[in-house]
C-alpha atoms as a PDB file:
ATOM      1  CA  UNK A   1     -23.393 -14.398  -4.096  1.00  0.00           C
ATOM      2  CA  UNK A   2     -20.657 -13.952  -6.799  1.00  0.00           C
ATOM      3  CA  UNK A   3     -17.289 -14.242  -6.042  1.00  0.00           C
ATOM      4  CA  UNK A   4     -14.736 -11.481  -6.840  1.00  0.00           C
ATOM      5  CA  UNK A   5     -11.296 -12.368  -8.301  1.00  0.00           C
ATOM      6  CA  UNK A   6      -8.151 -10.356  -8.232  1.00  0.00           C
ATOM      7  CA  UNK A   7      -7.230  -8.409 -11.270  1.00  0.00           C
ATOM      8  CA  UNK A   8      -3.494  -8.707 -11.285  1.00  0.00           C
ATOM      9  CA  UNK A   9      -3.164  -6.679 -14.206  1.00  0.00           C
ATOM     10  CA  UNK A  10      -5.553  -3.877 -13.456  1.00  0.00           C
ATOM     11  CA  UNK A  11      -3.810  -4.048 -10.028  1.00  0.00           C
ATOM     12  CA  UNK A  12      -0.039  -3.988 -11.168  1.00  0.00           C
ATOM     13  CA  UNK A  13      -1.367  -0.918 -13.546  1.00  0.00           C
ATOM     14  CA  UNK A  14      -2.534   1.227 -10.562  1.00  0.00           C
ATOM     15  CA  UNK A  15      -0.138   0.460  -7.932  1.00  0.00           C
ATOM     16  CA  UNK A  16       2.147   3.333  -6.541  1.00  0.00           C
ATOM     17  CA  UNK A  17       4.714   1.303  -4.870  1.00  0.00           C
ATOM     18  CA  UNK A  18       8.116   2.642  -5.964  1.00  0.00           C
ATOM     19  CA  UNK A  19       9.934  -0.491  -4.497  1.00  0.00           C
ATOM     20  CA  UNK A  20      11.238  -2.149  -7.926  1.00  0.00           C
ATOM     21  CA  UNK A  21      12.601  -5.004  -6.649  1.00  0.00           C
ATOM     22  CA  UNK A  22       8.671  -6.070  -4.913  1.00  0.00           C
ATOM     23  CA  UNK A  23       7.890  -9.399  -5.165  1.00  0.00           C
ATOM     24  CA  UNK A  24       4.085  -8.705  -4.142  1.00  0.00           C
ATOM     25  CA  UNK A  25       3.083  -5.731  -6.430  1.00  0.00           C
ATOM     26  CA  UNK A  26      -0.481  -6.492  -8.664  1.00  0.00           C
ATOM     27  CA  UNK A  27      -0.812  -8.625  -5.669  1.00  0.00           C
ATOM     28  CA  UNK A  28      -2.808  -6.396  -2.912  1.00  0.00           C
ATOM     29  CA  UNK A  29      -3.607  -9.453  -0.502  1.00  0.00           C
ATOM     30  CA  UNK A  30      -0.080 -10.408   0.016  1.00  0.00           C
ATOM     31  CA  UNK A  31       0.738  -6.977  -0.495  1.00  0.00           C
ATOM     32  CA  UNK A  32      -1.209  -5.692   2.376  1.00  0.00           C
ATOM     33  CA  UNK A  33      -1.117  -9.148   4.750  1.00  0.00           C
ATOM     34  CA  UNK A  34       3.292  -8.349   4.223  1.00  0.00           C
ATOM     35  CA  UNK A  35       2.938  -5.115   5.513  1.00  0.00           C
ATOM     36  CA  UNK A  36       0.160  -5.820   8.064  1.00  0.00           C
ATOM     37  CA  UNK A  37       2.755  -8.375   9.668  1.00  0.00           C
ATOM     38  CA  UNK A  38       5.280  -5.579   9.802  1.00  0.00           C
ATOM     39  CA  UNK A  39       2.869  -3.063  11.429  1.00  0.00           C
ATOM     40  CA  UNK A  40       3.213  -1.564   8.319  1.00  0.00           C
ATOM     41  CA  UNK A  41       0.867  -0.199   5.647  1.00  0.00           C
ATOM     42  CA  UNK A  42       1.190  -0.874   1.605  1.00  0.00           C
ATOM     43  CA  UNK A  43       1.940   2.264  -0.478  1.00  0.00           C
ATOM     44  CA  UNK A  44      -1.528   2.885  -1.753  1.00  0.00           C
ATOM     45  CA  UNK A  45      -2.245   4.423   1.993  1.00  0.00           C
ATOM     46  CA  UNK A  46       0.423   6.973   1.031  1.00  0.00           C
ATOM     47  CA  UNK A  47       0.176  10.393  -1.145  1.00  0.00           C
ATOM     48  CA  UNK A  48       3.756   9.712  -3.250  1.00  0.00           C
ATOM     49  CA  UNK A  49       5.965  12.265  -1.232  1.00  0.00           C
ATOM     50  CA  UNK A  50       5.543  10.177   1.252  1.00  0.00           C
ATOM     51  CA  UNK A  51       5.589   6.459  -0.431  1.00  0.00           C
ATOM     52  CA  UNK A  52       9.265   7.384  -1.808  1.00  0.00           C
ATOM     53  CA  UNK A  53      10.564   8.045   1.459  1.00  0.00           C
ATOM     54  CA  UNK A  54       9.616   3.793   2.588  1.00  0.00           C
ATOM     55  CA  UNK A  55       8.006   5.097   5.462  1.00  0.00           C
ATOM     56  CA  UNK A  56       5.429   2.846   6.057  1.00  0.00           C
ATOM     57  CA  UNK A  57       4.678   2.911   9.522  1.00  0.00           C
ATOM     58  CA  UNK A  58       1.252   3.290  11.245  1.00  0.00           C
ATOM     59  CA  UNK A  59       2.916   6.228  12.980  1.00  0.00           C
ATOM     60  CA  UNK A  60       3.332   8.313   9.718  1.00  0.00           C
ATOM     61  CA  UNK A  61      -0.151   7.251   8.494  1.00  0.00           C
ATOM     62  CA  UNK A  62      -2.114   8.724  11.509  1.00  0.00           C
ATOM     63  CA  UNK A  63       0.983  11.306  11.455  1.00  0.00           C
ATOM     64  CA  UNK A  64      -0.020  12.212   8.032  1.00  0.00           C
ATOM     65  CA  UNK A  65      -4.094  11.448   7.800  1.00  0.00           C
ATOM     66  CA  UNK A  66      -4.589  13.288  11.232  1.00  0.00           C
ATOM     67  CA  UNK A  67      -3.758  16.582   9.693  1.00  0.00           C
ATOM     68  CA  UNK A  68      -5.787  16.275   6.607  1.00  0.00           C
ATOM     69  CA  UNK A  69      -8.877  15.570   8.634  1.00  0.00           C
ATOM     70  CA  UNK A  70      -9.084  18.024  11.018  1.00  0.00           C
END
């Protein structure tokens, strides 16, 4: 089985986090295991109207994804 490594590059190129002052962007395991911890999720779970506003919560994902799958 090969192992996978994290592409901090190609990951700091794609990520929509507006926070500047992120310690964790290109990094998607802290990234995600910082926001997990908060009940939070990262950014990339967000369309960007939504990312800008810092509203992270599991409330506006399911507030947000519930609509678009019904």
């Amino acid at each position: 089985m090969s192992q996978r490594i994290c592409s901090f590059e190609r990951n700091l190129k794609n990520c929509p986090c507006t926070w500047e002052p992120c310690s964790r962007k290109g990094i998607c395991c802290e990234c995600l295991r910082y926001h997990w911890s908060h009940r939070e999720l990262p950014a990339c779970f967000f369309p960007p109207e939504i990312e800008r506003t810092y509203d992270r919560s599991l409330n506006r994902f399911i507030e947000y994804w519930g609509k678009k799958v019904k």
